[in-house]
C-alpha atoms as a PDB file:
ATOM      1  CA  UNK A   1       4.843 -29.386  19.039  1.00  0.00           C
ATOM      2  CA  UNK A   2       4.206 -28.101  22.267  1.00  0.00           C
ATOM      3  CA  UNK A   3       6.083 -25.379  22.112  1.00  0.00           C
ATOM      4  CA  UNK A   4       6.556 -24.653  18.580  1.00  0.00           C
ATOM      5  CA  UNK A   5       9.065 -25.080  16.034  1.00  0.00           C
ATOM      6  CA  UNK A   6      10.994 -21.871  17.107  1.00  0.00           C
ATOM      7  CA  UNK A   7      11.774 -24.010  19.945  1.00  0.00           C
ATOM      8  CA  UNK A   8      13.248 -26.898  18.458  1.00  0.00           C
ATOM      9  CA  UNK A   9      17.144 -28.456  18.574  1.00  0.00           C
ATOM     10  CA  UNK A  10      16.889 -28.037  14.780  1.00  0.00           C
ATOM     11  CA  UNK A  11      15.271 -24.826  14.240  1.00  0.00           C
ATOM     12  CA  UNK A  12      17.272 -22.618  12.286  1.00  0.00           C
ATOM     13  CA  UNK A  13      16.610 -18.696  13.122  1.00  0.00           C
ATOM     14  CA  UNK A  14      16.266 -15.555   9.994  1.00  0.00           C
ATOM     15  CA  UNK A  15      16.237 -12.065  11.241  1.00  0.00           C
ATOM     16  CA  UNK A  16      17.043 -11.088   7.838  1.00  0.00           C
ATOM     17  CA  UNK A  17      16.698 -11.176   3.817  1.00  0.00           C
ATOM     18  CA  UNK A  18      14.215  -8.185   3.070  1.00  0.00           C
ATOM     19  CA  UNK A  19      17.042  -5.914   3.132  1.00  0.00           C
ATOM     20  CA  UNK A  20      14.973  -3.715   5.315  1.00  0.00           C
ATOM     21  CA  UNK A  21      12.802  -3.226   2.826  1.00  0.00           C
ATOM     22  CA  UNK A  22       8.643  -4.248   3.798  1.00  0.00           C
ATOM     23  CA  UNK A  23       6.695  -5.534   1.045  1.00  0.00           C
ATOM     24  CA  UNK A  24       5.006  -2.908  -1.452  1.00  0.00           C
ATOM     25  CA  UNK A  25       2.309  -3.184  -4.066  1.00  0.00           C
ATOM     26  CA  UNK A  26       3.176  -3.859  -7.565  1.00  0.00           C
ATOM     27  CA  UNK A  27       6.628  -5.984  -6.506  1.00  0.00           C
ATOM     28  CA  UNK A  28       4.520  -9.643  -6.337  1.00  0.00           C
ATOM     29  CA  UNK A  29       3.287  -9.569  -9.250  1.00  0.00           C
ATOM     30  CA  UNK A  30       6.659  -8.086 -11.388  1.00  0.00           C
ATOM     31  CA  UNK A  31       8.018 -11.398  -9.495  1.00  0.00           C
ATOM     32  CA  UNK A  32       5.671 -13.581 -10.595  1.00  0.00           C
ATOM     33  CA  UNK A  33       5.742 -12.831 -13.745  1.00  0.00           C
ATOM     34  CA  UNK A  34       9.496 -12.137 -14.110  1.00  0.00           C
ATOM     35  CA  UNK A  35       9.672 -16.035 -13.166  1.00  0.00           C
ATOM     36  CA  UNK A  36       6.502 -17.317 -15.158  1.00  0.00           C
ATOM     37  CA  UNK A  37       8.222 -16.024 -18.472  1.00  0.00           C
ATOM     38  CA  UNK A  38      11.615 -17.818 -17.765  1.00  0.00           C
ATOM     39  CA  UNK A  39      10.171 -21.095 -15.881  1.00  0.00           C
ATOM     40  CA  UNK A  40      10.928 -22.420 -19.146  1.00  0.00           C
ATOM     41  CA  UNK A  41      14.149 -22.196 -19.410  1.00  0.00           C
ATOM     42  CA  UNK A  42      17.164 -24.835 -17.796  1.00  0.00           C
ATOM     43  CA  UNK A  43      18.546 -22.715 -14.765  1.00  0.00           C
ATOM     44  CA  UNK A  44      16.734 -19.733 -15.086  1.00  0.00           C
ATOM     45  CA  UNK A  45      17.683 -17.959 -11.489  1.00  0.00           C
ATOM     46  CA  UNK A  46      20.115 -15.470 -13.277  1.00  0.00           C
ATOM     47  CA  UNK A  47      17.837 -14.430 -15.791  1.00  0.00           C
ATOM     48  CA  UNK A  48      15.030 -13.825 -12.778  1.00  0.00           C
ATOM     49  CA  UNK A  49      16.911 -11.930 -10.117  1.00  0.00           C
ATOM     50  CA  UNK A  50      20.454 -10.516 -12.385  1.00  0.00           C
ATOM     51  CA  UNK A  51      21.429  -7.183 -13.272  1.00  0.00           C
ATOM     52  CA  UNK A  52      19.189  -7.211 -16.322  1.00  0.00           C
ATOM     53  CA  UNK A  53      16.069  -8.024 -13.371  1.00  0.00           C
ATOM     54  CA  UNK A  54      17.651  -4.274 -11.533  1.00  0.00           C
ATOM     55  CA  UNK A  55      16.756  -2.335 -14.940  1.00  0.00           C
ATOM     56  CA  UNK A  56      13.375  -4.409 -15.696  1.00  0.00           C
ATOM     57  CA  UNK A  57      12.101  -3.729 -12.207  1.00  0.00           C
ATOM     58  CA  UNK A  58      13.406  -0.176 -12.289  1.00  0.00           C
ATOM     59  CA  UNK A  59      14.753  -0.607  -8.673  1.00  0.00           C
ATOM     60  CA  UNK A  60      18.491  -0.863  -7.508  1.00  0.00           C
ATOM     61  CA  UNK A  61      20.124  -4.335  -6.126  1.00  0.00           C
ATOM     62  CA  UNK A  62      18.956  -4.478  -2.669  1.00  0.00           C
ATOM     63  CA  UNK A  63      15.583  -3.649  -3.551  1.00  0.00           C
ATOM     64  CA  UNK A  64      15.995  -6.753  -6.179  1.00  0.00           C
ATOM     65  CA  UNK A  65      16.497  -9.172  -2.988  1.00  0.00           C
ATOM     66  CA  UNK A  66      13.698  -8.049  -1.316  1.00  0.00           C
ATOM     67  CA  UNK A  67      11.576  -8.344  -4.241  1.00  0.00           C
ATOM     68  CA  UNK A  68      12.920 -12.135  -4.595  1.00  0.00           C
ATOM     69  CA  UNK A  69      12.261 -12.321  -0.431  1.00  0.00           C
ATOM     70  CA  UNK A  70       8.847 -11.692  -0.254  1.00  0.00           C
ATOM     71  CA  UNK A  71       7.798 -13.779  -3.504  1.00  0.00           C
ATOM     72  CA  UNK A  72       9.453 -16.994  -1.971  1.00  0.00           C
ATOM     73  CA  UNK A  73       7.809 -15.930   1.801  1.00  0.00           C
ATOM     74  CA  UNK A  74       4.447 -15.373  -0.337  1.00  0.00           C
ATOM     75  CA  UNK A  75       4.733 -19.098  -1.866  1.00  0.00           C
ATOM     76  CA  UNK A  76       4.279 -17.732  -5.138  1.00  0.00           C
ATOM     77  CA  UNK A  77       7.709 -18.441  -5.937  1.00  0.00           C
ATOM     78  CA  UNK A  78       9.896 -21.514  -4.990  1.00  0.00           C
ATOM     79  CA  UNK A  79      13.450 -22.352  -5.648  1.00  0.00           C
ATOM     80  CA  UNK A  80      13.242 -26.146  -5.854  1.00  0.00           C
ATOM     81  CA  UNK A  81      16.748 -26.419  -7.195  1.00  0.00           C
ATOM     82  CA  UNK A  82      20.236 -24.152  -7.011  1.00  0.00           C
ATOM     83  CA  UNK A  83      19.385 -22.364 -10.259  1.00  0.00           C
ATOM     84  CA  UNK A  84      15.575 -22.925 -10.395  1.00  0.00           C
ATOM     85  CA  UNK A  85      13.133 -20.949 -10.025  1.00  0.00           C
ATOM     86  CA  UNK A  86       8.926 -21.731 -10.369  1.00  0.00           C
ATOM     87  CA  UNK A  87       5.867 -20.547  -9.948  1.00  0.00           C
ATOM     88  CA  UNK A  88       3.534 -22.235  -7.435  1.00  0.00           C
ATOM     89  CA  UNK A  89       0.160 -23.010  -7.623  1.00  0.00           C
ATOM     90  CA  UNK A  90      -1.024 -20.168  -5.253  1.00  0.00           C
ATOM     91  CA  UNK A  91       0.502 -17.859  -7.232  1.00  0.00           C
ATOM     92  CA  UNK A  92      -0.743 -18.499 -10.398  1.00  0.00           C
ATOM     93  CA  UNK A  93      -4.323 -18.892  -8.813  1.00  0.00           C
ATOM     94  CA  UNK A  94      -3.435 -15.172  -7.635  1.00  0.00           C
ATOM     95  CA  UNK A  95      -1.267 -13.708 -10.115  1.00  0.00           C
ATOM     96  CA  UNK A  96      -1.158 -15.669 -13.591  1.00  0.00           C
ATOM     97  CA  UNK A  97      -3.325 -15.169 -16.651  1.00  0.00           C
ATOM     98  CA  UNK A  98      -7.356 -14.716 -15.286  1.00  0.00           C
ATOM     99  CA  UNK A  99      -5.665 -14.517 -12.020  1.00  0.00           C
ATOM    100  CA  UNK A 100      -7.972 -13.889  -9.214  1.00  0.00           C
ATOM    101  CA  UNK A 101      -6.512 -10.786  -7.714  1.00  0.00           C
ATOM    102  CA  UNK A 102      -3.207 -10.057 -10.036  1.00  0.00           C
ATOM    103  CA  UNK A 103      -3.083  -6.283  -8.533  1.00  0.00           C
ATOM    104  CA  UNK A 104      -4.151  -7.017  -4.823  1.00  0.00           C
ATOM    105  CA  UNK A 105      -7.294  -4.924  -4.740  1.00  0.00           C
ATOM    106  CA  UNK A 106      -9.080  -7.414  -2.476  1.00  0.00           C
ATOM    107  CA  UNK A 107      -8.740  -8.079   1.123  1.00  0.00           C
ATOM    108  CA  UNK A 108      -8.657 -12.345   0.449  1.00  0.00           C
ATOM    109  CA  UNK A 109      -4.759 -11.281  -1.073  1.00  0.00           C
ATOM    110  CA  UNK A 110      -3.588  -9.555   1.778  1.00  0.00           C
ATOM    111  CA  UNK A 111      -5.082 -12.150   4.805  1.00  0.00           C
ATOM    112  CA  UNK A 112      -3.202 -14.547   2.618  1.00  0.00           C
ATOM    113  CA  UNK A 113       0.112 -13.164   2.051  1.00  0.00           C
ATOM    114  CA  UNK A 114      -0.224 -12.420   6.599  1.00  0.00           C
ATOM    115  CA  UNK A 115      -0.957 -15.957   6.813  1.00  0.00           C
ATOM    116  CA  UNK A 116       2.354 -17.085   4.725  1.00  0.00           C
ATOM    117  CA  UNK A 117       4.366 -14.450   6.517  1.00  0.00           C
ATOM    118  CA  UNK A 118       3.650 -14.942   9.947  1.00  0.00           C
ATOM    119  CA  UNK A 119       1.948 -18.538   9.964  1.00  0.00           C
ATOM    120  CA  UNK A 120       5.567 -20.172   9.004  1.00  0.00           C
ATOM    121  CA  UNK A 121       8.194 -20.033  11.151  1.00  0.00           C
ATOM    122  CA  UNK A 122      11.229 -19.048   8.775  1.00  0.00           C
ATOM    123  CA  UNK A 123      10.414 -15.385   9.437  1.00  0.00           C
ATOM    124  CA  UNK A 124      11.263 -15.768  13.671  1.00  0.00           C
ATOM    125  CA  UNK A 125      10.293 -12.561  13.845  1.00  0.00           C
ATOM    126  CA  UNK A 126       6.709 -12.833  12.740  1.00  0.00           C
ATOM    127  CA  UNK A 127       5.824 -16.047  13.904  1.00  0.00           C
ATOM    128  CA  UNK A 128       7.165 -15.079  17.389  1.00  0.00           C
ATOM    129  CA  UNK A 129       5.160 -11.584  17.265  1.00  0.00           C
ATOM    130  CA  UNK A 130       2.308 -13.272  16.670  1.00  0.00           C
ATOM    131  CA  UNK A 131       2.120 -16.582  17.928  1.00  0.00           C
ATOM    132  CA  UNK A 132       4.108 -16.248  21.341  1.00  0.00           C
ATOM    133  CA  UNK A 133       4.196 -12.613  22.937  1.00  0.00           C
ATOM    134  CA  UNK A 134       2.386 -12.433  25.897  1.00  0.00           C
ATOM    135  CA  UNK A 135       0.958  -9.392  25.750  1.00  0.00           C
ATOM    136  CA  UNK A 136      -1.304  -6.999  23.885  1.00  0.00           C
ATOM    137  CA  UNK A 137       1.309  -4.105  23.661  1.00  0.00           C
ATOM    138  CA  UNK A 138       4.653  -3.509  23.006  1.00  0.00           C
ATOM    139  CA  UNK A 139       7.343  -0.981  22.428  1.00  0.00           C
ATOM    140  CA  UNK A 140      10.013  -1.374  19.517  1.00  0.00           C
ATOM    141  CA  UNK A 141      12.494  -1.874  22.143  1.00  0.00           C
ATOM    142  CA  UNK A 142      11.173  -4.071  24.042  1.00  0.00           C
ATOM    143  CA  UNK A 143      10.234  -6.222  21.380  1.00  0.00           C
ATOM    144  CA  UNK A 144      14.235  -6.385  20.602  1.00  0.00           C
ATOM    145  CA  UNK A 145      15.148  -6.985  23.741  1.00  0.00           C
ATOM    146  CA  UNK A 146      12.591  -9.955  24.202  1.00  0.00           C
ATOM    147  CA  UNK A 147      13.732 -11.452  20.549  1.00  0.00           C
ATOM    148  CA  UNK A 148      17.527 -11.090  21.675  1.00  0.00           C
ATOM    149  CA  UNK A 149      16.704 -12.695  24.963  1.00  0.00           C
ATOM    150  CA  UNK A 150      15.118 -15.841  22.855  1.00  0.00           C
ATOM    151  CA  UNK A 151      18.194 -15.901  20.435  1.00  0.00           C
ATOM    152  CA  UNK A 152      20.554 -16.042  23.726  1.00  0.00           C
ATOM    153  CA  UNK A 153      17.815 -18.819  25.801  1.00  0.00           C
ATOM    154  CA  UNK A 154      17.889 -20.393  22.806  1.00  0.00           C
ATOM    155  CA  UNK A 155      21.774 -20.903  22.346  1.00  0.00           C
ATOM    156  CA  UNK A 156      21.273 -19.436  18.391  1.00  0.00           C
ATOM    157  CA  UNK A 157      24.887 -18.116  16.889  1.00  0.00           C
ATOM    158  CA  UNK A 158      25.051 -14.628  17.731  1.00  0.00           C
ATOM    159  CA  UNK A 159      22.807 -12.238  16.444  1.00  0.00           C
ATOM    160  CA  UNK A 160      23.843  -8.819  16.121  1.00  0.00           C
ATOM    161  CA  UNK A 161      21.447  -5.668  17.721  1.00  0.00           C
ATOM    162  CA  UNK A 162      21.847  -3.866  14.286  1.00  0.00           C
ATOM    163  CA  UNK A 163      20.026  -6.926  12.710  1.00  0.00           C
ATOM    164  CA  UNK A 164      17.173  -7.274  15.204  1.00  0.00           C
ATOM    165  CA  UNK A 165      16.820  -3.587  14.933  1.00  0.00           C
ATOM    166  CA  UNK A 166      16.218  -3.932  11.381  1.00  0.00           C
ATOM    167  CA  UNK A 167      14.246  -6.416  11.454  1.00  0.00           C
ATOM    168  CA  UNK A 168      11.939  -5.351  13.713  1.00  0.00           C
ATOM    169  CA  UNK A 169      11.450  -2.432  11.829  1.00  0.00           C
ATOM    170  CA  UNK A 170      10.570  -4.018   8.818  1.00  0.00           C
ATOM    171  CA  UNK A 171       8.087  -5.745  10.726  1.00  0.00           C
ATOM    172  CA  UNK A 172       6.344  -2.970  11.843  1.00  0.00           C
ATOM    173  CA  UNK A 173       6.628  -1.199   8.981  1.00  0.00           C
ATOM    174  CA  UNK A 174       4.806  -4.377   7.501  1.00  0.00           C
ATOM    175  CA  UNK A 175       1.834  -3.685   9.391  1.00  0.00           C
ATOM    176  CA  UNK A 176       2.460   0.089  10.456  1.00  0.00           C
ATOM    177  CA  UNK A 177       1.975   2.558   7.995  1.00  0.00           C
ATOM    178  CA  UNK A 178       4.191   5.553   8.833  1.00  0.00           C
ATOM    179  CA  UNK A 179       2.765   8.669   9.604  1.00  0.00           C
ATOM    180  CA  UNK A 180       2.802  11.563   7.732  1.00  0.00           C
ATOM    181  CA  UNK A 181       5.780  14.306   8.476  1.00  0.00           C
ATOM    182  CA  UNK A 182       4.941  17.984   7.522  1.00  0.00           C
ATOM    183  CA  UNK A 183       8.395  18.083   5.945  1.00  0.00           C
ATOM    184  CA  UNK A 184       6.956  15.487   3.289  1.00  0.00           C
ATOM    185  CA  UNK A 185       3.915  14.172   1.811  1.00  0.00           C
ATOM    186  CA  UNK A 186       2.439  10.369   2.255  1.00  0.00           C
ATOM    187  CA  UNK A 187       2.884   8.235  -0.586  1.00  0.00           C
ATOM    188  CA  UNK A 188       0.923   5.095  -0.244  1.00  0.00           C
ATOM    189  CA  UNK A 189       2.533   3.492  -2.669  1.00  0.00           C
ATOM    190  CA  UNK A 190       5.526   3.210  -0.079  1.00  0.00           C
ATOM    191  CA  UNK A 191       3.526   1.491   2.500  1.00  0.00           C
ATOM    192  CA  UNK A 192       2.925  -2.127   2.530  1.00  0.00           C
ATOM    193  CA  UNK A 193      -0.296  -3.296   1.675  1.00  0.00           C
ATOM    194  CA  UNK A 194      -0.502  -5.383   5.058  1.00  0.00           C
ATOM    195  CA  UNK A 195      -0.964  -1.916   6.633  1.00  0.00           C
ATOM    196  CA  UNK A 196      -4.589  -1.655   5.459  1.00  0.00           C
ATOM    197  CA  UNK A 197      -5.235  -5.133   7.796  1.00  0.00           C
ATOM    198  CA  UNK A 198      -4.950  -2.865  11.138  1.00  0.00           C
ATOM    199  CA  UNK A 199      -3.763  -5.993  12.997  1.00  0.00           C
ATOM    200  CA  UNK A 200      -0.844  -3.756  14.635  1.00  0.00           C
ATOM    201  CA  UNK A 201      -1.902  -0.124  15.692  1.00  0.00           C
ATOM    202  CA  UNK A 202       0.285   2.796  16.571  1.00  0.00           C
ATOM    203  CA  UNK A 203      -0.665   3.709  20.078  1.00  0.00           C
ATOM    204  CA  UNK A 204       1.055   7.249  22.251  1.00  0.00           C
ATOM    205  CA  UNK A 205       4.057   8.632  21.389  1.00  0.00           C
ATOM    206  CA  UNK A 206       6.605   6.502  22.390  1.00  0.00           C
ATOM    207  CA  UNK A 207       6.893   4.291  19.795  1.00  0.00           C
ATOM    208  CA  UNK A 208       4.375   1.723  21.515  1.00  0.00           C
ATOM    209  CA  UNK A 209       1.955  -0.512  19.454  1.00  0.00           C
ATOM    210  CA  UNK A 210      -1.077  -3.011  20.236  1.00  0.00           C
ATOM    211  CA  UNK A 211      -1.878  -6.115  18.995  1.00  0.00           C
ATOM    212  CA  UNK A 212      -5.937  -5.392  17.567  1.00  0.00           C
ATOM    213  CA  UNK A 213      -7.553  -9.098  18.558  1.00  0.00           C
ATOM    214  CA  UNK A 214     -10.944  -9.689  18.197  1.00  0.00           C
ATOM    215  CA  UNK A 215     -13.642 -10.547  14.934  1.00  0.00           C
ATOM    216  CA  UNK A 216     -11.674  -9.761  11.347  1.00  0.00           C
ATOM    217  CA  UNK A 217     -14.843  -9.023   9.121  1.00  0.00           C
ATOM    218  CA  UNK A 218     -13.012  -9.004   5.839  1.00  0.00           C
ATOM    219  CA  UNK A 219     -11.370 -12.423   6.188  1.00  0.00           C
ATOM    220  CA  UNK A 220     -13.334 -14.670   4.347  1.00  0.00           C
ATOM    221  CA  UNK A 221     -14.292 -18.434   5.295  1.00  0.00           C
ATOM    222  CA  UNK A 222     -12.569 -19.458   2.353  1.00  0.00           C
ATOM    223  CA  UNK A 223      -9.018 -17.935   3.505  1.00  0.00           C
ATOM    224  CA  UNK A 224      -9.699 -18.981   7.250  1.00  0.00           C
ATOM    225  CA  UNK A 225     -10.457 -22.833   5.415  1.00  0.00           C
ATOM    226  CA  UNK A 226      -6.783 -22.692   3.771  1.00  0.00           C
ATOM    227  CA  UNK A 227      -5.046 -21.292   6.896  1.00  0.00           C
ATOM    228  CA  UNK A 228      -6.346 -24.125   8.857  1.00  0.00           C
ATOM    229  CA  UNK A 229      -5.786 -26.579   6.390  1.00  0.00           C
ATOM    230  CA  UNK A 230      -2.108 -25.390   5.854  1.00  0.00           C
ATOM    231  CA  UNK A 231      -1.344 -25.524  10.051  1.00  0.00           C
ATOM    232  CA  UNK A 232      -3.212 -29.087  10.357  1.00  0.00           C
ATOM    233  CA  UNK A 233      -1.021 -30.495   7.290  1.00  0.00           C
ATOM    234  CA  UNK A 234       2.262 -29.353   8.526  1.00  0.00           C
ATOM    235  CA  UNK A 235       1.796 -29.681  12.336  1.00  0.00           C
ATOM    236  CA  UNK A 236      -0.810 -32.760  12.558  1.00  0.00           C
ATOM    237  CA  UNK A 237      -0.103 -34.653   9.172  1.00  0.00           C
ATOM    238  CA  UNK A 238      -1.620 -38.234  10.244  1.00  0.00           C
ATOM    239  CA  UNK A 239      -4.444 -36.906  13.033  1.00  0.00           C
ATOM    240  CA  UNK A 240      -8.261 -37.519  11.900  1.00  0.00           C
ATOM    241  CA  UNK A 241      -9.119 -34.557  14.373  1.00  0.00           C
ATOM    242  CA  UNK A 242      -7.785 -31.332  15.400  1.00  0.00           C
ATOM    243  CA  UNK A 243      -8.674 -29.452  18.928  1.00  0.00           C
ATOM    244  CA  UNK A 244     -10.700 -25.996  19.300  1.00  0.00           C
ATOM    245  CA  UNK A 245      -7.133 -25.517  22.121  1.00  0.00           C
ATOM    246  CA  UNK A 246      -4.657 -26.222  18.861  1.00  0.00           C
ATOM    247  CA  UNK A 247      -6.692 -24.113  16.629  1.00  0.00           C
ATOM    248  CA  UNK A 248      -7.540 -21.248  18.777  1.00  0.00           C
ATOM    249  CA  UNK A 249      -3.666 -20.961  20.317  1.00  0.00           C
ATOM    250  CA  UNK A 250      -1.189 -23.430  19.237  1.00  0.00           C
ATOM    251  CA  UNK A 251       1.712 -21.531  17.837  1.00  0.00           C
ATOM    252  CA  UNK A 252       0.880 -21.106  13.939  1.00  0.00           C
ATOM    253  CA  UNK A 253      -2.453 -21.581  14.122  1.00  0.00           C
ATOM    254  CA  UNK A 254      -5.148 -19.155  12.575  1.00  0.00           C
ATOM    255  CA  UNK A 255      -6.192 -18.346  16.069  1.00  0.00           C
ATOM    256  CA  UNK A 256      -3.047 -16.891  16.945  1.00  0.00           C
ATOM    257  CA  UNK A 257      -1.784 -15.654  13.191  1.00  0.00           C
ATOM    258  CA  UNK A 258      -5.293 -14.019  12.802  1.00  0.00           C
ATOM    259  CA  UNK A 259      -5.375 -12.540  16.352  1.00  0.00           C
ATOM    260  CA  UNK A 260      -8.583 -13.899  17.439  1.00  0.00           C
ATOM    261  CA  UNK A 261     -10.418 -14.841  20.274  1.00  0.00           C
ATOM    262  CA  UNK A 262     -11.855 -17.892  21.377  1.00  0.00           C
ATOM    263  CA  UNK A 263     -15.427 -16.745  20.158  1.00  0.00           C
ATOM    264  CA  UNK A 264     -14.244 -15.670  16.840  1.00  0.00           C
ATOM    265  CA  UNK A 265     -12.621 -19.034  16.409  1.00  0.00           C
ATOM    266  CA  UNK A 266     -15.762 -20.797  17.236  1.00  0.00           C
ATOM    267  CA  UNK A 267     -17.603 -18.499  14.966  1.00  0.00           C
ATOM    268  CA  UNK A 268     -15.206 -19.625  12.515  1.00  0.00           C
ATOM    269  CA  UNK A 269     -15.386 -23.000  13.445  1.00  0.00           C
ATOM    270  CA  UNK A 270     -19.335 -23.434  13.251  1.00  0.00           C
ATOM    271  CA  UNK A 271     -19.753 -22.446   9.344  1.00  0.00           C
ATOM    272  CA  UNK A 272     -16.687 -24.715   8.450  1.00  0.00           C
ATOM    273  CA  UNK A 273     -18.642 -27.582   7.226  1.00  0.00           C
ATOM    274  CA  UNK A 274     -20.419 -25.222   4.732  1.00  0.00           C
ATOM    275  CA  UNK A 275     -17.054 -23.616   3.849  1.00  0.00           C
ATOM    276  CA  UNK A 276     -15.384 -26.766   2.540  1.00  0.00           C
ATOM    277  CA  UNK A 277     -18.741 -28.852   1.442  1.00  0.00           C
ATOM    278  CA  UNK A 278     -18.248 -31.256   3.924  1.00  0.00           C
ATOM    279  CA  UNK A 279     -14.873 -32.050   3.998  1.00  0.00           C
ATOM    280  CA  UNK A 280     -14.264 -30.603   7.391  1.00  0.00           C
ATOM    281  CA  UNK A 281     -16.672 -30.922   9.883  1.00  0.00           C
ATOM    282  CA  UNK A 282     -16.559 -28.941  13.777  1.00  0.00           C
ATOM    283  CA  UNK A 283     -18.081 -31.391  16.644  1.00  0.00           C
ATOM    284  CA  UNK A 284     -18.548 -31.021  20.084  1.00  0.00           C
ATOM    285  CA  UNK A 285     -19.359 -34.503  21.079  1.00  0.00           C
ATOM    286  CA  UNK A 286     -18.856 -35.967  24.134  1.00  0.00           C
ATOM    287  CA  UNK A 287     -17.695 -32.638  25.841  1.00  0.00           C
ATOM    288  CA  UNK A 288     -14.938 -32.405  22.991  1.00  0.00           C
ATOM    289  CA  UNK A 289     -14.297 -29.662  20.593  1.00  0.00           C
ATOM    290  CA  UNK A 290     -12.884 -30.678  17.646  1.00  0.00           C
ATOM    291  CA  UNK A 291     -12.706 -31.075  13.699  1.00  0.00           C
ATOM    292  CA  UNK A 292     -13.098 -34.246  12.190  1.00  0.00           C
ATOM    293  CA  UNK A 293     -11.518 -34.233   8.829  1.00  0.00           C
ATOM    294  CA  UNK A 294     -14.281 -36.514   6.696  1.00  0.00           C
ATOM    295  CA  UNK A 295     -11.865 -36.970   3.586  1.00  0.00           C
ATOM    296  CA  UNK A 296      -8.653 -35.981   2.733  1.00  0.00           C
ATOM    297  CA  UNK A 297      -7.938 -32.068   2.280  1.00  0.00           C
ATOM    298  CA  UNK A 298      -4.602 -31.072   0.715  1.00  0.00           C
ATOM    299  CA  UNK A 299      -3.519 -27.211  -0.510  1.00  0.00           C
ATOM    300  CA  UNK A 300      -5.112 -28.007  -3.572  1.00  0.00           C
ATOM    301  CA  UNK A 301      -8.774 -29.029  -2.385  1.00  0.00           C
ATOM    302  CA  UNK A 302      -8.295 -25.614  -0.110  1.00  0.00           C
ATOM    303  CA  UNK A 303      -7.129 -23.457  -2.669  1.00  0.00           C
ATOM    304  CA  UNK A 304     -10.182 -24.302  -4.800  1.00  0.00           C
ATOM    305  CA  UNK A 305     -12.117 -22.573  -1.887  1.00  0.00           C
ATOM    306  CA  UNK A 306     -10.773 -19.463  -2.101  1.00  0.00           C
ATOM    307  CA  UNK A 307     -12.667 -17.856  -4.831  1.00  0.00           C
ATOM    308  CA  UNK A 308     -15.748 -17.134  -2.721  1.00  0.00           C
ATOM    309  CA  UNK A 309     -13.757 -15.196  -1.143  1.00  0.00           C
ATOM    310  CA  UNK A 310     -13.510 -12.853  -4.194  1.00  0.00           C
ATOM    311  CA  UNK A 311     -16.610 -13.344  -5.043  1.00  0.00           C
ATOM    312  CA  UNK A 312     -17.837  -9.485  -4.039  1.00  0.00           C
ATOM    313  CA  UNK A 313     -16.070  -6.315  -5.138  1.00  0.00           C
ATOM    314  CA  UNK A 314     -13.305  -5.586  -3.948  1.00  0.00           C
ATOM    315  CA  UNK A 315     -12.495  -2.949  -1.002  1.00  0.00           C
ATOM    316  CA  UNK A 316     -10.445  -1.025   1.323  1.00  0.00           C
ATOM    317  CA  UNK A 317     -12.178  -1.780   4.809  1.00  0.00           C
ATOM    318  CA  UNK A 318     -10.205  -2.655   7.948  1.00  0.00           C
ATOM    319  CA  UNK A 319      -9.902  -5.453  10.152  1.00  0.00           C
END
């Protein structure tokens, strides 16, 4: 993995799907539960995302897709099957009945839902925004530019401007909340949540933007624990250890998705063994800087970690 998965023969590009749309509060959990009351039922895909899904959420068609988009890129939904469609185990943990954060009122939610969005490389987009620009700043165009220069390098089927126009957009928007016109008021309820993360920030007047690296005091150790579970199971499966260099800049790992530098990683690194009661462990023996995985750590073990996390009342603070 070297390079990443964006850069393998068999990696298969997405520039779209949202339908422009970013993510908004209130649409994760009418997914969730629009698919936890019909889970029951044999092929139950119509009844989740049909026409009678437009008039329960109250939005039109396209708005409907998007809706369906970022469930699945949230993994609180899966489609296992043509017609299927399921809850997952994250979601319920987040969203179900005693959930732990059903209408996303705590930071934990929102580093999450980042972490599935940009951390995975179906969304090329986000996973090449965050794990391999070079640079701290960036304009919109440039950013489209650099993306269509990777599609071409890369020998993907054409992708048209209009798409990677869009799409960047919606990726901004995801992090970018727009600014107020004095034609119109500012309805929060428009933004997307991922805004209130300040991990992208607005800078000039000519549609530039910087990255915002450095410490991220409301991620918890419990949501930094998952994250690096999560990378180490689908990049490093069947390795005992895992490098400080993999962790701190591999592409897809929480030092790159989370924007942090190497201190903050070793911050992070130092309080892991307390994080996950032993199951991960950070050594620096014999000049090496590593994590020794003591017993086996799947999704489940990490997601039972993540209530710490939401242990204190919830709040609106920044990165």
């Amino acid at each position: 993995m070297a390079r990443g998965p964006l850069f393998q023969n068999d990696y298969s590009p997405q520039f779209s799907g949202h339908e422009t749309f970013p993510l908004r509060y209130g649409w994760l959990k009418k997914a969730f539960d629009r698919v936890a009351e019909t889970e029951s039922e044999t092929d139950n895909r119509a009844a989740c995302w049909d026409d009678e899904a437009i008039a329960r959420f109250g939005v039109g068609k396209n708005m409907v897709g998007s809706i369906r988009y970022w469930a699945k890129a949230a993994r609180i939904i899966r489609e296992p099957a043509t017609n299927t469609v399921e809850t997952t185990e994250l979601g319920r943990l987040l969203f179900g009945p005693g959930g732990l954060d059903p209408w996303m009122e705590y930071p934990a939610t929102l580093w999450l839902l980042h972490w599935q969005f940009a951390a995975h490389p179906e969304r090329t987009t986000w996973f090449w925004a965050f794990s391999h620009y070079p640079a701290i700043t960036f304009e919109r165009d440039g950013l489209i530019r650099k993306l269509d220069r990777l599609a071409s390098d890369r020998g993907w089927s054409r992708v048209a401007q209009t798409t990677l126009k869009n799409d960047v957009a919606c990726f901004i928007r995801t992090y970018v909340a727009r600014q107020p016109s004095g034609k119109s008021g500012h309805d929060d309820a428009l933004e997307s949540p991922l805004t209130e993360l300040g991990l992208i920030k607005a800078i000039g007047k000519n549609d530039g933007f910087r990255f915002v690296r450095g410490p991220k005091s409301t991620l918890g150790d419990g949501v930094f624990a998952y994250a690096l579970v999560d990378f180490w199971s689908r990049f490093y499966p069947n390795a005992a250890t895992l490098s400080f260099e993999a962790i701190a800049h591999a592409p897809g790992s929480p030092g790159r998705v989370f924007q942090f530098d190497e201190n903050d990683v070793a911050d992070r690194l130092a309080v892991l063994d307390d994080a996950t009661d032993g199951a991960l462990r950070w050594s620096e023996t014999a000049g090496l800087k590593q994590v020794v995985r003591n017993i086996e750590i799947g999704e489940e073990t990490a997601l039972s970690r993540l209530p710490g996390d939401y242990a204190s009342r919830p709040g609106k603070e920044a990165a």
